[in-house]
PDB file of N, CA and C in Angstrom:
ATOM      1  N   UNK A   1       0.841  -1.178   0.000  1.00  0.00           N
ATOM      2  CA  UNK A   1       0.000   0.000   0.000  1.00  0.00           C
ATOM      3  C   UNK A   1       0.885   1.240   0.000  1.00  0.00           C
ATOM      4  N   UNK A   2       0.711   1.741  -0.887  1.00  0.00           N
ATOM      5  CA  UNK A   2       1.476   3.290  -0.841  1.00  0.00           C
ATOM      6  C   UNK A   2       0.576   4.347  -0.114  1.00  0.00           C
ATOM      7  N   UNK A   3       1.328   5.043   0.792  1.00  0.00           N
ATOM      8  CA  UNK A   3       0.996   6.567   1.143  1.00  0.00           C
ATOM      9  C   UNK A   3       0.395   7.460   0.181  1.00  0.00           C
ATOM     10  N   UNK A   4      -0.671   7.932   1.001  1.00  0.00           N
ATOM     11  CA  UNK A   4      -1.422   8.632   0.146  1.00  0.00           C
ATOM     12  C   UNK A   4      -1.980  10.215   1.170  1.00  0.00           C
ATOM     13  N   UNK A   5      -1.614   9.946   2.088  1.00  0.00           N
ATOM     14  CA  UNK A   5      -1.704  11.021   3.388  1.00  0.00           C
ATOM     15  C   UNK A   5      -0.433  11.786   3.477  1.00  0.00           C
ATOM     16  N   UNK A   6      -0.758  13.608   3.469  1.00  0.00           N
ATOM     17  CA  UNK A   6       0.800  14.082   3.195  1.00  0.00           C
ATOM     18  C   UNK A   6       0.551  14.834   4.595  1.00  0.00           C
ATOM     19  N   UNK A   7       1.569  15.448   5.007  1.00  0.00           N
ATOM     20  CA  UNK A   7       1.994  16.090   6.560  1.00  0.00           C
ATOM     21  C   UNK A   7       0.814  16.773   7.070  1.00  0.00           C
ATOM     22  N   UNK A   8       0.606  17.812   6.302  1.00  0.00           N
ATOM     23  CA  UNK A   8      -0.522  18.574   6.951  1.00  0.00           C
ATOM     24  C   UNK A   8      -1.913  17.750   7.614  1.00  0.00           C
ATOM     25  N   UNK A   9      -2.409  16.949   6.453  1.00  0.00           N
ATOM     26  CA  UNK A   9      -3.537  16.144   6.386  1.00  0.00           C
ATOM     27  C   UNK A   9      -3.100  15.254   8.094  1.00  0.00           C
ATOM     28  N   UNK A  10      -1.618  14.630   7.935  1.00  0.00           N
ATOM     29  CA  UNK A  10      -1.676  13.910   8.754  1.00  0.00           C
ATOM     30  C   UNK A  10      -1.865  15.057  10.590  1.00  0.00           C
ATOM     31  N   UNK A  11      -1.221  15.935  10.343  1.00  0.00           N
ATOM     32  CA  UNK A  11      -1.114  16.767  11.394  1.00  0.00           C
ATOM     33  C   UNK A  11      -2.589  16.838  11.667  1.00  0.00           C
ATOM     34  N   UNK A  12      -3.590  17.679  11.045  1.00  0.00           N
ATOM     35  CA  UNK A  12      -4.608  17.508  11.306  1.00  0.00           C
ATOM     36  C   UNK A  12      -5.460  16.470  11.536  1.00  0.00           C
ATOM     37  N   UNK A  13      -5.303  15.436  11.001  1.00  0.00           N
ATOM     38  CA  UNK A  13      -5.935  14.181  11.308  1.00  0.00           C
ATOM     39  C   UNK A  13      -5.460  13.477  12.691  1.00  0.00           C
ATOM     40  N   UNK A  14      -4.130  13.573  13.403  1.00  0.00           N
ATOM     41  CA  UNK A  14      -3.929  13.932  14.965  1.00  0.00           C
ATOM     42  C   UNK A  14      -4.140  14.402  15.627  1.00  0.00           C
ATOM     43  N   UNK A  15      -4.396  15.757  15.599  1.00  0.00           N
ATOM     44  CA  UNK A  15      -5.037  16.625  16.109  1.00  0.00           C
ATOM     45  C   UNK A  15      -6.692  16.323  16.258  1.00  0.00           C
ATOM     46  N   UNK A  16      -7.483  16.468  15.176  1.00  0.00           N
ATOM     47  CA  UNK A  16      -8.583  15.876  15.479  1.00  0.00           C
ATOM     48  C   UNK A  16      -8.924  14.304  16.428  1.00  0.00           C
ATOM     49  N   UNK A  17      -7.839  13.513  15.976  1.00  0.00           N
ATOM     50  CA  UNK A  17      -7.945  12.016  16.806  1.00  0.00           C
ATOM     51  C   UNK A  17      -8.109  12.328  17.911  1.00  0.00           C
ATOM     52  N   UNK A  18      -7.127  13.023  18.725  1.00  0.00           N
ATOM     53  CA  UNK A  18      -6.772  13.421  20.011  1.00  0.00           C
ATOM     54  C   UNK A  18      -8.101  14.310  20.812  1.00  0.00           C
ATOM     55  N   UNK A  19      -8.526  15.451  20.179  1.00  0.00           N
ATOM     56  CA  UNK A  19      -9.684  16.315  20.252  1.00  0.00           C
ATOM     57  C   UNK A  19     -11.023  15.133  20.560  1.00  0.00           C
ATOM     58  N   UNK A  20     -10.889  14.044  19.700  1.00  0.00           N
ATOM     59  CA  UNK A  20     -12.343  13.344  19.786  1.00  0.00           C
ATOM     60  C   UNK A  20     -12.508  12.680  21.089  1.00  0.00           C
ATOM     61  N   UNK A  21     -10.789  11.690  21.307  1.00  0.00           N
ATOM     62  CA  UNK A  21     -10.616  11.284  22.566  1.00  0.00           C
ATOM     63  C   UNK A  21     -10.967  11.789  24.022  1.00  0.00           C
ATOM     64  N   UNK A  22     -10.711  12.771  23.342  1.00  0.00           N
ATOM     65  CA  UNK A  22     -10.715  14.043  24.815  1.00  0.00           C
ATOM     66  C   UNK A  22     -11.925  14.581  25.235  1.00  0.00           C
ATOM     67  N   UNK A  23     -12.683  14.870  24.318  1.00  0.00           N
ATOM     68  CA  UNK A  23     -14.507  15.000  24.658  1.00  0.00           C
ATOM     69  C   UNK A  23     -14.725  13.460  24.251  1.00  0.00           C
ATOM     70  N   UNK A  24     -14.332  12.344  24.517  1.00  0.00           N
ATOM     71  CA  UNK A  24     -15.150  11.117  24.654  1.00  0.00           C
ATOM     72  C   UNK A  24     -14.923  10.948  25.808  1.00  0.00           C
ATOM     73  N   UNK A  25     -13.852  10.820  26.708  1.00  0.00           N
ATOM     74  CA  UNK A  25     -13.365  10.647  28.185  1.00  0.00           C
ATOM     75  C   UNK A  25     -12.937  11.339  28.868  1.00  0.00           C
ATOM     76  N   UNK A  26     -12.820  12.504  28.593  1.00  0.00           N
ATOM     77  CA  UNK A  26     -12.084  13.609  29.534  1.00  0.00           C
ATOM     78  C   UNK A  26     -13.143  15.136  29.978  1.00  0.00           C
ATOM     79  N   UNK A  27     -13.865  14.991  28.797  1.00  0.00           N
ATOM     80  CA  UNK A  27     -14.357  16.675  28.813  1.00  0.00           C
ATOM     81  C   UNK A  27     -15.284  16.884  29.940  1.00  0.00           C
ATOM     82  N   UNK A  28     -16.306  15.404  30.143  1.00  0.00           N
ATOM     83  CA  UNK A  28     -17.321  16.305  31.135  1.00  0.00           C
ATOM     84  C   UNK A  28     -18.418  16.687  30.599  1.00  0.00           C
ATOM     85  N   UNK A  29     -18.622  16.817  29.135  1.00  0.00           N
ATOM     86  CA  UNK A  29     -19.627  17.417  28.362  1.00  0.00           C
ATOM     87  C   UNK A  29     -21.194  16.061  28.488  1.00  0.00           C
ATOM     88  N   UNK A  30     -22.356  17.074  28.820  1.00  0.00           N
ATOM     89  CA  UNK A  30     -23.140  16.058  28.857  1.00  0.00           C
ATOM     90  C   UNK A  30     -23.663  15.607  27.227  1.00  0.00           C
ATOM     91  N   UNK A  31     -23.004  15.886  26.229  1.00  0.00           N
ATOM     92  CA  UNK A  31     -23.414  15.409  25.124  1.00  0.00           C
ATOM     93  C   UNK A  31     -23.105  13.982  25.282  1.00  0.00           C
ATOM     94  N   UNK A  32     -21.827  14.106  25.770  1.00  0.00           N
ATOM     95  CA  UNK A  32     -20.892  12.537  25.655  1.00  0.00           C
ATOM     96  C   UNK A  32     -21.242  11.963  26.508  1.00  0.00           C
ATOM     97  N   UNK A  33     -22.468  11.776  26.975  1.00  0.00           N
ATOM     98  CA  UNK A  33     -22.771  11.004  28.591  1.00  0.00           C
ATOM     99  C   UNK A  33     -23.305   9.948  27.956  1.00  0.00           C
ATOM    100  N   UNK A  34     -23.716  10.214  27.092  1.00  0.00           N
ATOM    101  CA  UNK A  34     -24.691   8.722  26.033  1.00  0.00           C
ATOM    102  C   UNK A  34     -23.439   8.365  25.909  1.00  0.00           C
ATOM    103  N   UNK A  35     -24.098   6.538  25.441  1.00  0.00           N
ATOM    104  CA  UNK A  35     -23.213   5.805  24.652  1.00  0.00           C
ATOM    105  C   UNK A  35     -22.672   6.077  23.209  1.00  0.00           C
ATOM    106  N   UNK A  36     -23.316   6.536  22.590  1.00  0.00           N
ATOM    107  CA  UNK A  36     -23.416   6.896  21.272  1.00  0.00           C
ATOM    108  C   UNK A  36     -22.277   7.712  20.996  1.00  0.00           C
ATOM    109  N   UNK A  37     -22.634   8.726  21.381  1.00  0.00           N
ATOM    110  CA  UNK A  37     -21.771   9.932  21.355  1.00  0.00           C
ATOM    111  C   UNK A  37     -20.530   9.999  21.970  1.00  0.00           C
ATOM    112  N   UNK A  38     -20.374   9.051  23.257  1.00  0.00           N
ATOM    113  CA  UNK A  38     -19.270   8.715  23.611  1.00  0.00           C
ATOM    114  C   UNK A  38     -18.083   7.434  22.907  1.00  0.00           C
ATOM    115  N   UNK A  39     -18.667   6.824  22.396  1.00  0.00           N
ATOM    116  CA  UNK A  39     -18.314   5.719  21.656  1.00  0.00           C
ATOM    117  C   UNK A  39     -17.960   5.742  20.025  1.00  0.00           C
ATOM    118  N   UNK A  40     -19.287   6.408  19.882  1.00  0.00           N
ATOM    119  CA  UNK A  40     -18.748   6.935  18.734  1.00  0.00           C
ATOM    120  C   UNK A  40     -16.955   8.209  18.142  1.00  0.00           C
ATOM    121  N   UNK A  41     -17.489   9.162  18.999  1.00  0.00           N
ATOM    122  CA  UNK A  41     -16.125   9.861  18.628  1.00  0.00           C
ATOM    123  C   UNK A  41     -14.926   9.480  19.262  1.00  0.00           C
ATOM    124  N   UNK A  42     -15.039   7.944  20.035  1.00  0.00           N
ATOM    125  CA  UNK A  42     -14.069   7.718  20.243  1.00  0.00           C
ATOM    126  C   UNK A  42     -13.301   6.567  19.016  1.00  0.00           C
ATOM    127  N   UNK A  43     -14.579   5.984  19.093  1.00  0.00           N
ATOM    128  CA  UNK A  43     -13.685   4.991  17.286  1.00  0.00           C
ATOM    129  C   UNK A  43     -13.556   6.248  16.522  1.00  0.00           C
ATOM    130  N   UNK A  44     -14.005   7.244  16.447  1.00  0.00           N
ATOM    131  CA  UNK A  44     -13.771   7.985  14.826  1.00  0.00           C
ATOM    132  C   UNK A  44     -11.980   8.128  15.415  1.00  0.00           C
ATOM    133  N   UNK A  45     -12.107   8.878  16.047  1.00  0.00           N
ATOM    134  CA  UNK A  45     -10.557   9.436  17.109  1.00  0.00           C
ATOM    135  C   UNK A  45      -9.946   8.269  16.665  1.00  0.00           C
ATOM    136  N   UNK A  46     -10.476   7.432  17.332  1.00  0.00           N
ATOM    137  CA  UNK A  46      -8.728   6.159  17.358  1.00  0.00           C
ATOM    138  C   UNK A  46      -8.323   5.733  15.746  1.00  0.00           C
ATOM    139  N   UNK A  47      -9.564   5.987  14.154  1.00  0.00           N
ATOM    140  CA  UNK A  47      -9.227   5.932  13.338  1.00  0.00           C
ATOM    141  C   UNK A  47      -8.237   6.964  12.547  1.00  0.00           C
ATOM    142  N   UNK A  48      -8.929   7.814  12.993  1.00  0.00           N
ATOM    143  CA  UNK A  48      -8.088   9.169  12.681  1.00  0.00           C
ATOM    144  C   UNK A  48      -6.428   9.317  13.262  1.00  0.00           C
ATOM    145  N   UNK A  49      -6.143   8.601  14.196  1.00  0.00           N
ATOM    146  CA  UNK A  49      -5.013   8.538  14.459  1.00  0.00           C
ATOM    147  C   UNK A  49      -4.221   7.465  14.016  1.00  0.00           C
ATOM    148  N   UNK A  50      -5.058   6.291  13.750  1.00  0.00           N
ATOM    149  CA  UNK A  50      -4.429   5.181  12.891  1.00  0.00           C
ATOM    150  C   UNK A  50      -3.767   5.488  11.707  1.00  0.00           C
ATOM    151  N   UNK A  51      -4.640   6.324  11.117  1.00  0.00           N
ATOM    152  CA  UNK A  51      -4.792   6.497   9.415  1.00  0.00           C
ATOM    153  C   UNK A  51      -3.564   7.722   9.632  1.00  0.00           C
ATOM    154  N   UNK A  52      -3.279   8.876  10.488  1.00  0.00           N
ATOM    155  CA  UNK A  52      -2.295   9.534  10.325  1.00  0.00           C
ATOM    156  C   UNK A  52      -0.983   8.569  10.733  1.00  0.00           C
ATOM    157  N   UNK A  53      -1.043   7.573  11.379  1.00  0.00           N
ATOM    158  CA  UNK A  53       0.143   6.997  11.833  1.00  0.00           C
ATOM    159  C   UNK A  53       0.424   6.018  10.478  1.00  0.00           C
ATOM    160  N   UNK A  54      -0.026   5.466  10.139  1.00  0.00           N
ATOM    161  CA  UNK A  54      -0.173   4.498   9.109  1.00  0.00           C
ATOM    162  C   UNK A  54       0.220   5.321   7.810  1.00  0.00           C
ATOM    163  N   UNK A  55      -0.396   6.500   8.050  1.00  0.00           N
ATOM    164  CA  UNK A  55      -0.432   7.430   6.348  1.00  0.00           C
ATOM    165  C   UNK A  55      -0.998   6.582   4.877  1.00  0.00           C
ATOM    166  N   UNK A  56      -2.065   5.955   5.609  1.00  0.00           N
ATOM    167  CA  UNK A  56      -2.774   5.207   4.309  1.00  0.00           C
ATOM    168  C   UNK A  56      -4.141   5.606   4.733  1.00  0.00           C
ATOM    169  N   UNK A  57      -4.978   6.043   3.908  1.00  0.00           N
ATOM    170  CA  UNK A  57      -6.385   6.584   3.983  1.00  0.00           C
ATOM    171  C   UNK A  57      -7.126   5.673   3.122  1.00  0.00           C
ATOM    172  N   UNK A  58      -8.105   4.415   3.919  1.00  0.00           N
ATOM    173  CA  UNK A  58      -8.970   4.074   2.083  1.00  0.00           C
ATOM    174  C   UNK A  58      -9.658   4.547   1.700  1.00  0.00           C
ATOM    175  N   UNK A  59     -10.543   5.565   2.033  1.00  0.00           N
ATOM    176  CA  UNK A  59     -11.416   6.650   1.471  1.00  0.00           C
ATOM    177  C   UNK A  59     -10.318   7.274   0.450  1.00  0.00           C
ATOM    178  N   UNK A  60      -9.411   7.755   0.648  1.00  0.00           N
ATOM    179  CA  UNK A  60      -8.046   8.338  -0.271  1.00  0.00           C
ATOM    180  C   UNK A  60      -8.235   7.482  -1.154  1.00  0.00           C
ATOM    181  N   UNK A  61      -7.869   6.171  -0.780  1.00  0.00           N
ATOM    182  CA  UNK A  61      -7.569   4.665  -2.112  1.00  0.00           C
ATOM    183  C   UNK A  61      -8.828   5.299  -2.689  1.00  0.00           C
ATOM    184  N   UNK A  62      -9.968   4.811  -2.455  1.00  0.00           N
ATOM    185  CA  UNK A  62     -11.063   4.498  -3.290  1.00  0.00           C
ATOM    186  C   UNK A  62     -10.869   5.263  -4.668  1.00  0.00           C
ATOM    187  N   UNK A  63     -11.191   6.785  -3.252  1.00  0.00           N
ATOM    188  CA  UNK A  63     -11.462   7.863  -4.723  1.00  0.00           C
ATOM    189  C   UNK A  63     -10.518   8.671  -5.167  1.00  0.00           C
ATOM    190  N   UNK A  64      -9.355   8.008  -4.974  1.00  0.00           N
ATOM    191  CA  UNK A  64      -8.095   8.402  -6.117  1.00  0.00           C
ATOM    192  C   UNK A  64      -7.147   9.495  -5.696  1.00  0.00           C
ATOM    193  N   UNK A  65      -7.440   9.634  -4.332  1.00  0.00           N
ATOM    194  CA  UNK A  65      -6.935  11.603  -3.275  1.00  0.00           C
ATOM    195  C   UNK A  65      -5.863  11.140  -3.120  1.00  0.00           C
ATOM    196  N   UNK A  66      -4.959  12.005  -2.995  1.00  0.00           N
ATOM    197  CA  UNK A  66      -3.395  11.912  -2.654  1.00  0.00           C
ATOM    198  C   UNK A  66      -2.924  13.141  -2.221  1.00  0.00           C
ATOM    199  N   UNK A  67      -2.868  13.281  -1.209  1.00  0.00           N
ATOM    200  CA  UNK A  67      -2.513  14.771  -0.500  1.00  0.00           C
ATOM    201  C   UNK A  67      -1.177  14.622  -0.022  1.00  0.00           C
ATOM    202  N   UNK A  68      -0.182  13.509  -0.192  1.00  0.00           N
ATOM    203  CA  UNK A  68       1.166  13.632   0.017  1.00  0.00           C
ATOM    204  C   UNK A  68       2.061  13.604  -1.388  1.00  0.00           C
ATOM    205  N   UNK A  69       3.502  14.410  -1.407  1.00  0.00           N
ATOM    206  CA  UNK A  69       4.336  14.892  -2.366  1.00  0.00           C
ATOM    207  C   UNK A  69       4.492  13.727  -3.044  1.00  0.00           C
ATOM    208  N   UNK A  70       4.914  12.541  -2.763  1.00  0.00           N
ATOM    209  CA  UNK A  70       5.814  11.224  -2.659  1.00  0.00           C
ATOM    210  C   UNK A  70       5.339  10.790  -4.003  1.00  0.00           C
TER     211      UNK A  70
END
């Protein structure tokens, strides 16, 4: 699988991972008191940090995006 995720994308896509984590278990917010909402932005988070660590996106694969130089 080739890289298809370039720095910025990945920077932001950490940043957001981290952000989701943080209002799933940390914030306090009664949005996240449900399961849903808590569970949910926590898989999105832990993907979002996969996919920047990994630097392979398959939404990227599918539809042909390539936001890194390489």
């Amino acid at each position: 699988m080739t890289a298809n995720v370039g720095t910025l994308d990945r920077t932001l896509r950490t940043i957001l991972g981290l952000v989701l984590l943080y209002l799933a278990f940390a914030s306090g917010l009664p949005l996240f008191d449900g399961a849903l909402f808590k569970y949910g932005a926590a898989a999105i988070g832990i993907v979002m940090l996969v996919v920047a660590t990994v630097r392979v996106c398959p939404l990227y694969s599918i539809f042909g995006i390539k936001t890194c130089r390489v």
